[in-house]
PDB file of N, CA and C in Angstrom:
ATOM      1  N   UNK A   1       4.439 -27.682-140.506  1.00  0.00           N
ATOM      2  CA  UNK A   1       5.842 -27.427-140.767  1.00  0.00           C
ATOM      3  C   UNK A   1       5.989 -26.040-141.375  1.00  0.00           C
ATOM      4  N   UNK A   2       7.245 -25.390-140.797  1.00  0.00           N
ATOM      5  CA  UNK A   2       7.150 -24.211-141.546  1.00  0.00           C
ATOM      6  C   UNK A   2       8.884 -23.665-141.609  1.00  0.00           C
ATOM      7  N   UNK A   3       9.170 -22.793-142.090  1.00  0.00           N
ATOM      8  CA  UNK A   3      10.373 -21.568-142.383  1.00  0.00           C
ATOM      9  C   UNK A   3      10.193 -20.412-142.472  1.00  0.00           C
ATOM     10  N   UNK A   4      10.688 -19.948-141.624  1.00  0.00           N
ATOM     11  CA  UNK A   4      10.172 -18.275-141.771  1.00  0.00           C
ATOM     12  C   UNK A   4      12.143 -17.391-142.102  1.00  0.00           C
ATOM     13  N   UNK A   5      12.133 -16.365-142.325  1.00  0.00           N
ATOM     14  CA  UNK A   5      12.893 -15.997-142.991  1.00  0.00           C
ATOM     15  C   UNK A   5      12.999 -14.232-142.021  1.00  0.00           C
ATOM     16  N   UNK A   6      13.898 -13.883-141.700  1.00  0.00           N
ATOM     17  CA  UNK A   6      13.527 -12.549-141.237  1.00  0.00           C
ATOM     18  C   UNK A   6      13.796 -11.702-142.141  1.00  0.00           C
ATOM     19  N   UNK A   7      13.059 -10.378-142.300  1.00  0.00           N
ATOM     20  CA  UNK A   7      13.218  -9.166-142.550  1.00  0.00           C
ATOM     21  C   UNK A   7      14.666  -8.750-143.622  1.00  0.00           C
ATOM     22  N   UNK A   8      15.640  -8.651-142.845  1.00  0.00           N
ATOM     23  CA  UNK A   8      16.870  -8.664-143.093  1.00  0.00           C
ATOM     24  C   UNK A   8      17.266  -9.536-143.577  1.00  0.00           C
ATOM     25  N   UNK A   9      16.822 -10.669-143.736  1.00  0.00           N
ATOM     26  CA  UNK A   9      17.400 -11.971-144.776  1.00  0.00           C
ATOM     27  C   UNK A   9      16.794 -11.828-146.420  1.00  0.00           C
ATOM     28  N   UNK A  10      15.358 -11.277-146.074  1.00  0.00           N
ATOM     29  CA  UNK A  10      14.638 -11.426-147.373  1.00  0.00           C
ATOM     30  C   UNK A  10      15.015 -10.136-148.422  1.00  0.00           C
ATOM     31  N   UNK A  11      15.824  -9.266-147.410  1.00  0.00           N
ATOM     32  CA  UNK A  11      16.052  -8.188-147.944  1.00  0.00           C
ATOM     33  C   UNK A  11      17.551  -8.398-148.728  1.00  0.00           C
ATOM     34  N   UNK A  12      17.880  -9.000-148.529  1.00  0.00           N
ATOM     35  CA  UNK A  12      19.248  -9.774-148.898  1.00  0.00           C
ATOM     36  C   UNK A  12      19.180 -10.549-150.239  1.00  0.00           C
ATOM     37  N   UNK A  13      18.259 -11.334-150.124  1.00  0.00           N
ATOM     38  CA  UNK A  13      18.347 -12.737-150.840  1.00  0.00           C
ATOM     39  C   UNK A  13      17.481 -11.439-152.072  1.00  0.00           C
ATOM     40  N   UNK A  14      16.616 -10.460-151.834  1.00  0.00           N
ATOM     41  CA  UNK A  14      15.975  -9.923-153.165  1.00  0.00           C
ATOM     42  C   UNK A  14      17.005  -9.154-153.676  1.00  0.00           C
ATOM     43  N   UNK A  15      18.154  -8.765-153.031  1.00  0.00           N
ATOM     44  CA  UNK A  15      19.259  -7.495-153.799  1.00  0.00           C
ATOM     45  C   UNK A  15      20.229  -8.813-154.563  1.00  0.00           C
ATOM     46  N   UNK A  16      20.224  -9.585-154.203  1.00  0.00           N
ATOM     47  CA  UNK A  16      20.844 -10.922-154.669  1.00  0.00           C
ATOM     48  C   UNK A  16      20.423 -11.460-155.817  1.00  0.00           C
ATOM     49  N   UNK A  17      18.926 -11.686-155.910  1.00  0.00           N
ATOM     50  CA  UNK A  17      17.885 -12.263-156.956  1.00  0.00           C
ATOM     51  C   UNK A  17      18.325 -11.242-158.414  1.00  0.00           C
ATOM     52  N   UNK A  18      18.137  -9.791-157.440  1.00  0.00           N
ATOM     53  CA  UNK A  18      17.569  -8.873-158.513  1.00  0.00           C
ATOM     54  C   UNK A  18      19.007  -8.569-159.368  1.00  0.00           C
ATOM     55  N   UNK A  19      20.628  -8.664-158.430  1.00  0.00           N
ATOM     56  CA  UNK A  19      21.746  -9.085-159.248  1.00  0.00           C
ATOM     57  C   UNK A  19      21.888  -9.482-160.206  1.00  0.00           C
ATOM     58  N   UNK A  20      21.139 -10.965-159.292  1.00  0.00           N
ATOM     59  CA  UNK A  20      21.463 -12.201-160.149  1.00  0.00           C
ATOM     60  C   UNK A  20      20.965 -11.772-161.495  1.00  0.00           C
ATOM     61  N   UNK A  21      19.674 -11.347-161.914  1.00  0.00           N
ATOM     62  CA  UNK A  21      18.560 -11.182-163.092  1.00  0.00           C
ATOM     63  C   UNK A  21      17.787 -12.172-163.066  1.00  0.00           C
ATOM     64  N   UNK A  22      18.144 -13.285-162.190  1.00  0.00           N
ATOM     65  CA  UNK A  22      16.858 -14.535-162.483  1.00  0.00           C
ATOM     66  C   UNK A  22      16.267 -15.060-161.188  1.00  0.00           C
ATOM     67  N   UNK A  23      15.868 -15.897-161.126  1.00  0.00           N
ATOM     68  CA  UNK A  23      15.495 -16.856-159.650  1.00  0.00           C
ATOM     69  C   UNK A  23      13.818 -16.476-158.925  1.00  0.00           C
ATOM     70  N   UNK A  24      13.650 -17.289-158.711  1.00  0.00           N
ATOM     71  CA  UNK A  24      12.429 -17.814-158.069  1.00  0.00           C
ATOM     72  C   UNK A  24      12.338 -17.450-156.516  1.00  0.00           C
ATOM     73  N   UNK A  25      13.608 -18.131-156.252  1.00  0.00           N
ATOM     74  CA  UNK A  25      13.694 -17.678-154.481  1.00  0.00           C
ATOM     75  C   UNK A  25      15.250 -18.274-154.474  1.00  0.00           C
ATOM     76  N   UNK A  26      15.109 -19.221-152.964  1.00  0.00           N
ATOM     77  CA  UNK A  26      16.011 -19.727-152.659  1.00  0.00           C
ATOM     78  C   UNK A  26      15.928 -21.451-151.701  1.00  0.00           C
ATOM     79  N   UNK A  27      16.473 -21.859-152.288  1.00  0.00           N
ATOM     80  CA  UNK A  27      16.826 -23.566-151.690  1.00  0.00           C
ATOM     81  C   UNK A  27      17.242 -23.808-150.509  1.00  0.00           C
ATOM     82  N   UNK A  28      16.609 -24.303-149.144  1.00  0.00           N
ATOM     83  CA  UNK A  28      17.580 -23.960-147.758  1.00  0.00           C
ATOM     84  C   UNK A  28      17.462 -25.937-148.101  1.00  0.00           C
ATOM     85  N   UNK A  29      18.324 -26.242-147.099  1.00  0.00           N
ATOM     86  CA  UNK A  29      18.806 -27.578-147.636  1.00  0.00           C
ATOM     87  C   UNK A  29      20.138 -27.798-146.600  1.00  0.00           C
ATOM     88  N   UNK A  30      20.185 -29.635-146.210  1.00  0.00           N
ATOM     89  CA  UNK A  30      21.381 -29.564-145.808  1.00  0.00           C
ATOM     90  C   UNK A  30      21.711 -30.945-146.602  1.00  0.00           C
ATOM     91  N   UNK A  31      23.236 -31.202-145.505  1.00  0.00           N
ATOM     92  CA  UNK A  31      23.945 -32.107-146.799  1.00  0.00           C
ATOM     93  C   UNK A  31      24.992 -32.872-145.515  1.00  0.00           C
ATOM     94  N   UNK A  32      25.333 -34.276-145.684  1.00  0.00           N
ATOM     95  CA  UNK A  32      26.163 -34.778-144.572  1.00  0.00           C
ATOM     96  C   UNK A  32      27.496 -34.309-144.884  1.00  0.00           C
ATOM     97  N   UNK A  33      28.187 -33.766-144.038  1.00  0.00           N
ATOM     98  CA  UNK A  33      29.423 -33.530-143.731  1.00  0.00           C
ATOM     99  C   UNK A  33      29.711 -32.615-142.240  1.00  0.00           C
ATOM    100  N   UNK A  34      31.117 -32.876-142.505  1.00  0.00           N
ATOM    101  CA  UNK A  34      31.607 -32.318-141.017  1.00  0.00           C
ATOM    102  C   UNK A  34      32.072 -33.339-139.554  1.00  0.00           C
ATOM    103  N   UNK A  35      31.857 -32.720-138.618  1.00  0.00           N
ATOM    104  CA  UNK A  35      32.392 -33.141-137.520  1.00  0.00           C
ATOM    105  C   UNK A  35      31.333 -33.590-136.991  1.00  0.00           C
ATOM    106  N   UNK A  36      29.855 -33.085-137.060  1.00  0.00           N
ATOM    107  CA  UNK A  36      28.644 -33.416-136.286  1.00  0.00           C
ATOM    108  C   UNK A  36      27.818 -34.260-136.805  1.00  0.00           C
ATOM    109  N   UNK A  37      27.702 -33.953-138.471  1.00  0.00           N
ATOM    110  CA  UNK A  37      26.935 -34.351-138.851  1.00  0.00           C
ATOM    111  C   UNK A  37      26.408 -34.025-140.538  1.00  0.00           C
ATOM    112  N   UNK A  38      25.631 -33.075-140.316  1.00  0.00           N
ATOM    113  CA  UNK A  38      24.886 -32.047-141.180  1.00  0.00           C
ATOM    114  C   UNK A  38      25.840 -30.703-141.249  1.00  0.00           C
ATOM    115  N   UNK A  39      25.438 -29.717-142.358  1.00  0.00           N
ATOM    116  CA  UNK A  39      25.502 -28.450-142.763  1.00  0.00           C
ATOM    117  C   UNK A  39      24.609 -27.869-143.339  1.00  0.00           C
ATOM    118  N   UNK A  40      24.335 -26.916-143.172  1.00  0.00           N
ATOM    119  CA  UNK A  40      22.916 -25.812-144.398  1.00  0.00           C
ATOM    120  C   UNK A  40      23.732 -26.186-145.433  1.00  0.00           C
ATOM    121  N   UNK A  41      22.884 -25.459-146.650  1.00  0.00           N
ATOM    122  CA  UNK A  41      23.383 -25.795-148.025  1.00  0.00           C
ATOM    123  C   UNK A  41      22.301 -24.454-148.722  1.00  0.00           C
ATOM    124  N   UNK A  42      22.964 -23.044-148.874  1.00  0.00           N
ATOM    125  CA  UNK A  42      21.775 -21.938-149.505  1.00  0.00           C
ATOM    126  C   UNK A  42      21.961 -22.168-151.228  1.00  0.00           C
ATOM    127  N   UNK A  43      21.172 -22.357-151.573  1.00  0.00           N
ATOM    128  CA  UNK A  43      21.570 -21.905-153.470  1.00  0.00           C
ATOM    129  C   UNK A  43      20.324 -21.062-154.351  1.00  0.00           C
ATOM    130  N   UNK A  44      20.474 -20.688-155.364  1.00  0.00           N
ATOM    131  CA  UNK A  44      19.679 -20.012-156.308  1.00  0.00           C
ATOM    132  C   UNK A  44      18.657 -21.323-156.415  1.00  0.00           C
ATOM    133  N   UNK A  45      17.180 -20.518-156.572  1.00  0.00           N
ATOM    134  CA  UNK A  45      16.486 -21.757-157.383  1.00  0.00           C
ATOM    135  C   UNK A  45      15.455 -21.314-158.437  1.00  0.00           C
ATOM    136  N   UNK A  46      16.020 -21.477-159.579  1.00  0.00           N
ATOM    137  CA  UNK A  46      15.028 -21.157-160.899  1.00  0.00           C
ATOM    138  C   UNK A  46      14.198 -21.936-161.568  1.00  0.00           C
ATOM    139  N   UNK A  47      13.542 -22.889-160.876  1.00  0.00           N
ATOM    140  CA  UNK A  47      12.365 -23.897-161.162  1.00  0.00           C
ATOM    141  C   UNK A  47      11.634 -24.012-160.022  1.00  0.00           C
ATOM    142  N   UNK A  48      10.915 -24.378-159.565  1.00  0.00           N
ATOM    143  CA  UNK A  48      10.253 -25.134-158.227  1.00  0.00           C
ATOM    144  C   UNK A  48      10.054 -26.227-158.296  1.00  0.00           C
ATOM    145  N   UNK A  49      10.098 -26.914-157.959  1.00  0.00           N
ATOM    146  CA  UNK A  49      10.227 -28.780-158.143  1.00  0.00           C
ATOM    147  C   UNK A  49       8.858 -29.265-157.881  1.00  0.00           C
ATOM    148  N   UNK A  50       7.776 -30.474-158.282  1.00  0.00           N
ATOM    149  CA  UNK A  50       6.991 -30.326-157.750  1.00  0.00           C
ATOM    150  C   UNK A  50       7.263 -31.099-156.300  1.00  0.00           C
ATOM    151  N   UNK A  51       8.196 -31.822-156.065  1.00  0.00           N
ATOM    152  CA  UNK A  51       8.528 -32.614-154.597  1.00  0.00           C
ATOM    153  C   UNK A  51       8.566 -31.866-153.648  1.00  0.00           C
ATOM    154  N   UNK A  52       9.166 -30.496-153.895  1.00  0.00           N
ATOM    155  CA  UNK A  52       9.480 -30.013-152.472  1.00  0.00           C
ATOM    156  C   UNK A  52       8.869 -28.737-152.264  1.00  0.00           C
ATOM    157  N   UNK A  53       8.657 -28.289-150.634  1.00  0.00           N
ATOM    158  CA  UNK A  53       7.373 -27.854-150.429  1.00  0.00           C
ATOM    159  C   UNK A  53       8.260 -25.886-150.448  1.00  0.00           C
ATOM    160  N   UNK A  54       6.883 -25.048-150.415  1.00  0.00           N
ATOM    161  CA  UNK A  54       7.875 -23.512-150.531  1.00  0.00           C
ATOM    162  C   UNK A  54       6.819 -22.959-149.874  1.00  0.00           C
ATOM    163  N   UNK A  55       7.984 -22.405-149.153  1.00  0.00           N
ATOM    164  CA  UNK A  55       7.304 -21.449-147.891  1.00  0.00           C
ATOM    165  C   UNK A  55       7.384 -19.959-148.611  1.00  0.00           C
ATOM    166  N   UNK A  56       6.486 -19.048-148.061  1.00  0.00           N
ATOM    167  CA  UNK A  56       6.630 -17.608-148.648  1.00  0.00           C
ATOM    168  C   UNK A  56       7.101 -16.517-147.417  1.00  0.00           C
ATOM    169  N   UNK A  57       8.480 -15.842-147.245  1.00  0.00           N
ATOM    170  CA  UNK A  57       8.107 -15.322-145.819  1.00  0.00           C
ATOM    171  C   UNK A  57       8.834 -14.240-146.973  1.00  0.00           C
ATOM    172  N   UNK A  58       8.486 -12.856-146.159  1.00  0.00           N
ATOM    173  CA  UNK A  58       8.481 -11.465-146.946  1.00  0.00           C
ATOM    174  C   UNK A  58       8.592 -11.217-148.350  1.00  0.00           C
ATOM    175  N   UNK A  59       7.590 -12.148-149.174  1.00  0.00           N
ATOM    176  CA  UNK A  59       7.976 -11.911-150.369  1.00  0.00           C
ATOM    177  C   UNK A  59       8.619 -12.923-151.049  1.00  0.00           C
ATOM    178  N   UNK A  60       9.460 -13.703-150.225  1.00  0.00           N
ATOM    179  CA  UNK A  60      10.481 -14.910-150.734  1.00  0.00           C
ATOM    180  C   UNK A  60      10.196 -16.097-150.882  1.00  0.00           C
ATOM    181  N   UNK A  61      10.750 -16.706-151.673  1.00  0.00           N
ATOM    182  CA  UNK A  61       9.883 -18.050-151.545  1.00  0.00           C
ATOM    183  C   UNK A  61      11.230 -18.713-151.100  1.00  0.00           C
ATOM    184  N   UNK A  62      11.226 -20.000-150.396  1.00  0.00           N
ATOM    185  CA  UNK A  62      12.161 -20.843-149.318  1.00  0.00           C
ATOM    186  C   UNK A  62      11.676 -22.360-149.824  1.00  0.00           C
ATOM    187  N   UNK A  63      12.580 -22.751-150.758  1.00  0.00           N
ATOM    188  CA  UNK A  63      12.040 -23.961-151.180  1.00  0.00           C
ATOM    189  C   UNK A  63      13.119 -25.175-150.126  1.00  0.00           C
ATOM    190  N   UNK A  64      12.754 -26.248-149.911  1.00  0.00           N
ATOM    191  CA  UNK A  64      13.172 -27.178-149.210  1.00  0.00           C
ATOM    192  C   UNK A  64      12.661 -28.452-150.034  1.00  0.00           C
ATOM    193  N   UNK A  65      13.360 -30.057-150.101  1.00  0.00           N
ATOM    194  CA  UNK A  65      13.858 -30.902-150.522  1.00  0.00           C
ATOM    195  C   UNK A  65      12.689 -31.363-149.093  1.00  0.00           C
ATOM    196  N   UNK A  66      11.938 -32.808-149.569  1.00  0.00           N
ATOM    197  CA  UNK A  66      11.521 -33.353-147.731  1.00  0.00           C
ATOM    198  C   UNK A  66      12.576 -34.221-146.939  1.00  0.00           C
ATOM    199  N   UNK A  67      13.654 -34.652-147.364  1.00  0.00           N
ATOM    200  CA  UNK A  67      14.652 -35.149-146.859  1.00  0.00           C
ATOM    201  C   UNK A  67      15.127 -33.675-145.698  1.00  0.00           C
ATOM    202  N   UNK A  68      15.618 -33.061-146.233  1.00  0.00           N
ATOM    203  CA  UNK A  68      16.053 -31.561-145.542  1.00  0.00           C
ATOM    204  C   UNK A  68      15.099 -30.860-144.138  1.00  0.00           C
ATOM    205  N   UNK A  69      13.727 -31.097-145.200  1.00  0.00           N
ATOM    206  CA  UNK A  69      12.726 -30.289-144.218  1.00  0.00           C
ATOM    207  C   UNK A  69      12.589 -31.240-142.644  1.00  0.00           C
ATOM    208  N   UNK A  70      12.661 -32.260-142.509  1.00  0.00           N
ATOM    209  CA  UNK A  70      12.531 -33.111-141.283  1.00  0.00           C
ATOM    210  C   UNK A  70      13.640 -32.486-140.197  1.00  0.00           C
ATOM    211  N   UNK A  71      15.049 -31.927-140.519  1.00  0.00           N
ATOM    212  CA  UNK A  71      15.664 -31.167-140.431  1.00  0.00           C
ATOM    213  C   UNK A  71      15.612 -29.750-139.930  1.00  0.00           C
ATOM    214  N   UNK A  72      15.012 -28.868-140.208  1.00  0.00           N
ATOM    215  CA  UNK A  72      14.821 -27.693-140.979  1.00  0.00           C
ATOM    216  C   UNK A  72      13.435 -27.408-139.920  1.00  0.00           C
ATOM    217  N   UNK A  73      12.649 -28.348-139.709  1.00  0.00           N
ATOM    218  CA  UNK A  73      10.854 -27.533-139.433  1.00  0.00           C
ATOM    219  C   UNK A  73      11.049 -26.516-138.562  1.00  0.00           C
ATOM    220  N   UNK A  74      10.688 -25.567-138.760  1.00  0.00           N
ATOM    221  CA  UNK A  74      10.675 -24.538-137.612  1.00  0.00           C
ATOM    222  C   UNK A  74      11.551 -23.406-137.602  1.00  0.00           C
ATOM    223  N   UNK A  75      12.660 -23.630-138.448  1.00  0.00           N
ATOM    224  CA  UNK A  75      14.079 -22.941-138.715  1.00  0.00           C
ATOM    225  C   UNK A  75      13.489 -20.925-139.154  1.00  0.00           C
ATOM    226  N   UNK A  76      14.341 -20.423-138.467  1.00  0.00           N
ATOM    227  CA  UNK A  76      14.344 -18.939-138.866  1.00  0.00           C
ATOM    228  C   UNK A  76      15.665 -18.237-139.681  1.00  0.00           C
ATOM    229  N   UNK A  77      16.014 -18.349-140.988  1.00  0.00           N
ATOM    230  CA  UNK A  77      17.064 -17.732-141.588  1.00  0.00           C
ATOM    231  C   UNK A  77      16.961 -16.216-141.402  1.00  0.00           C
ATOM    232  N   UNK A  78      17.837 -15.789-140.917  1.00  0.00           N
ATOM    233  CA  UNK A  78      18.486 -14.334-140.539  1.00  0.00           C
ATOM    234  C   UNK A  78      19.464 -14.427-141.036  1.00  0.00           C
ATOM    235  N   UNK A  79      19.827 -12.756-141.476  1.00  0.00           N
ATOM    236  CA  UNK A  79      20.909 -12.319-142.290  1.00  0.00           C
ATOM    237  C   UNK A  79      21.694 -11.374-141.048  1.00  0.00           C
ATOM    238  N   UNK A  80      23.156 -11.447-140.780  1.00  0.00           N
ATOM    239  CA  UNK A  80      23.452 -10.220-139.675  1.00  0.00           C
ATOM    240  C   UNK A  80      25.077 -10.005-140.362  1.00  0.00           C
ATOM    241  N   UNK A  81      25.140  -8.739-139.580  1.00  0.00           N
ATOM    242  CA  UNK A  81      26.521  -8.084-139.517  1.00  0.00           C
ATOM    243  C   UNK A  81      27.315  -7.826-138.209  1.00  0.00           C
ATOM    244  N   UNK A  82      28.277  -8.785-138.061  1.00  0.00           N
ATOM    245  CA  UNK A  82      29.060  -8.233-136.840  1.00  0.00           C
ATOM    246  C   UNK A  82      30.339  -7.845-136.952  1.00  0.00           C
ATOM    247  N   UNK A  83      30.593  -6.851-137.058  1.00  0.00           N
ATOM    248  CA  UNK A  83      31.922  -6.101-137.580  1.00  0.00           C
ATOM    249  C   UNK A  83      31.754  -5.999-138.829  1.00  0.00           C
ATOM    250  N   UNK A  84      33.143  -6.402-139.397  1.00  0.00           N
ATOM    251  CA  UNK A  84      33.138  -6.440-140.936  1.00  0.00           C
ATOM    252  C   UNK A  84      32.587  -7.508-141.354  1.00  0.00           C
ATOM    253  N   UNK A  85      32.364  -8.594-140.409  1.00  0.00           N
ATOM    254  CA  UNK A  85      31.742 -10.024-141.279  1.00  0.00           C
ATOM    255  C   UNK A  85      30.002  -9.629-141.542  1.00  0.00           C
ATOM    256  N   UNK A  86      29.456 -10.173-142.367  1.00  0.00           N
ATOM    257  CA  UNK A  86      28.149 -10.808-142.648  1.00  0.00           C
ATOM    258  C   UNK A  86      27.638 -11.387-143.467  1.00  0.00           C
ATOM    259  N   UNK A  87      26.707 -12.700-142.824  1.00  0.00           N
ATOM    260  CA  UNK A  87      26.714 -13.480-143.778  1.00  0.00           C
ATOM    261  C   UNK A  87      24.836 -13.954-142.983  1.00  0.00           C
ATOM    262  N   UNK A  88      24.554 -15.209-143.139  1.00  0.00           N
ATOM    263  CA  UNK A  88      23.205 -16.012-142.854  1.00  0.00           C
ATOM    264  C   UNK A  88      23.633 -16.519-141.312  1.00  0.00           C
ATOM    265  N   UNK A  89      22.659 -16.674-140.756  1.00  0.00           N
ATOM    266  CA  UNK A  89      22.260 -16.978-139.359  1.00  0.00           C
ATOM    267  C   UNK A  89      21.616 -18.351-139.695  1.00  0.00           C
ATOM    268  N   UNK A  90      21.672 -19.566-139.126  1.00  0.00           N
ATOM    269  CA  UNK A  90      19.996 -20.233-138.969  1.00  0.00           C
ATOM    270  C   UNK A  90      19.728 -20.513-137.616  1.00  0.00           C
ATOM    271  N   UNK A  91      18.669 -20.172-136.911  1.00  0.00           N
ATOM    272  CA  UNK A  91      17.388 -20.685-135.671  1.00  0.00           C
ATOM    273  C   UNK A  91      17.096 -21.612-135.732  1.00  0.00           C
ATOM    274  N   UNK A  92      17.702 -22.960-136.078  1.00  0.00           N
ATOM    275  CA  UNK A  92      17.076 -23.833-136.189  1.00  0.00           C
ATOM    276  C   UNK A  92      16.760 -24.653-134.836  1.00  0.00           C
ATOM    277  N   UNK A  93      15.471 -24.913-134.214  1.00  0.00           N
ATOM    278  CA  UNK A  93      15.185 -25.261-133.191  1.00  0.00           C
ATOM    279  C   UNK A  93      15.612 -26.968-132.958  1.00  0.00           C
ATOM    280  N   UNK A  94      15.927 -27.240-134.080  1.00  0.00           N
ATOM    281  CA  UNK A  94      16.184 -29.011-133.914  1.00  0.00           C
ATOM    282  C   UNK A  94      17.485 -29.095-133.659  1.00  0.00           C
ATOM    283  N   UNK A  95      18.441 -28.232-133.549  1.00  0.00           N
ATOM    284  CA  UNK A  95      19.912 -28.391-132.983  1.00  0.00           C
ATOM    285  C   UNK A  95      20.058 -29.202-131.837  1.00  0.00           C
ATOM    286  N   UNK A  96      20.963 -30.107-131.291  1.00  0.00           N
ATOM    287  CA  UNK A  96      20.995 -30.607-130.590  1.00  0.00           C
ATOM    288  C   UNK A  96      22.773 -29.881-129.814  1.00  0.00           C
ATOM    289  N   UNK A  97      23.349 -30.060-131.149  1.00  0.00           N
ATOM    290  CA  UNK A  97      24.866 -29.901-131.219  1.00  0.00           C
ATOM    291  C   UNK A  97      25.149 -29.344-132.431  1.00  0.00           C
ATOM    292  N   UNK A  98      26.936 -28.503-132.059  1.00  0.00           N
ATOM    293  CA  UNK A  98      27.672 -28.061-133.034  1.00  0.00           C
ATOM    294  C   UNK A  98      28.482 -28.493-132.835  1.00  0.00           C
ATOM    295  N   UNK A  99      29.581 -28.471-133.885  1.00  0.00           N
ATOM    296  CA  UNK A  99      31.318 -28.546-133.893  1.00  0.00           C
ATOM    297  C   UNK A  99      31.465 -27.409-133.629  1.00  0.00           C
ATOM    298  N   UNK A 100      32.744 -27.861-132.655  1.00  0.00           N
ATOM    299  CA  UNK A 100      33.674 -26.353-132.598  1.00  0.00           C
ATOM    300  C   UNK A 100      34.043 -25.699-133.465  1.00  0.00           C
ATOM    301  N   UNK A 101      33.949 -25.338-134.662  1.00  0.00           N
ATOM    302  CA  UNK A 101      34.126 -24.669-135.526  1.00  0.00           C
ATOM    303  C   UNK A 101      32.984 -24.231-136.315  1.00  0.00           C
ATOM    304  N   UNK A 102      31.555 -24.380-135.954  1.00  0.00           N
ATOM    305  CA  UNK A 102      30.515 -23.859-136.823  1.00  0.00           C
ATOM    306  C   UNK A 102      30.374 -24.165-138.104  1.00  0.00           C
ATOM    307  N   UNK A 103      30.973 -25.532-138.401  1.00  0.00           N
ATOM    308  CA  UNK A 103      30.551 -25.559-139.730  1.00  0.00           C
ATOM    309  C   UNK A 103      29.532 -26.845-139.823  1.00  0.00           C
ATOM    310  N   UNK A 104      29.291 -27.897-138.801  1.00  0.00           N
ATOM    311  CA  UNK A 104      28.059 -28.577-139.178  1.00  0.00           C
ATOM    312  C   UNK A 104      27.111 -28.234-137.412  1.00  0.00           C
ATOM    313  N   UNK A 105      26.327 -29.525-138.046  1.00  0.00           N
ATOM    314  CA  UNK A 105      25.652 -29.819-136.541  1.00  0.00           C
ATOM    315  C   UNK A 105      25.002 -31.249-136.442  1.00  0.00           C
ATOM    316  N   UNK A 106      24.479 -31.295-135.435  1.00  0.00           N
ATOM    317  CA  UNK A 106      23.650 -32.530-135.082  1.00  0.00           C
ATOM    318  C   UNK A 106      21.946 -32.147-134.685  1.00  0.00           C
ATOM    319  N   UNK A 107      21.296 -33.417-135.110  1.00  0.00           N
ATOM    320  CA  UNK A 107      19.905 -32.800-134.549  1.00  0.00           C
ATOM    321  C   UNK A 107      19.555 -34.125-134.095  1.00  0.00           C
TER     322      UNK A 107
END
């Protein structure tokens, strides 16, 4: 099982960290709601839990919950800009489905 994180995401989440003044990494995670199903869920994480497992991709650490990770295996978080918007991407290969509106999914 794994998470990898691109380039441009990790570069993100460290101008974020280093904001913030604190944190460890970051929590990828989802949560039931929506039209499909599921949603990501990003947050600060300033402990490491011993339950849940942490991936290291450029530097970052990517902690995940194992409820989440069954979810999640394989997933690539990217950070992009299209126009004025930007925000997180996820690759997650277990998609099956979205809502028309991008805010959950199904796997």
């Amino acid at each position: 099982m794994a998470i990898k994180m691109t380039e441009a995401a990790a570069k993100h989440v460290k101008r974020s960290l280093a904001g913030r003044g604190k944190g460890q990494g970051i929590r990828l995670g989802v949560r039931t709601t929506g039209c499909s199903g599921l949603a990501y869920v990003l947050e600060f994480v300033d402990e490491l839990p011993e339950t849940d497992s942490v991936f290291e991709s450029h530097g970052i650490k990517v902690v995940i919950d194992p409820k989440s990770l069954l979810y999640l295996d394989g997933t690539e978080l990217d950070f992009v800009r299209e126009g004025l918007n930007e925000g997180f991407k996820f690759n997650n290969p277990n998609v099956r489905g979205e809502c028309g509106c991008g805010e959950s999914f199904s796997v």
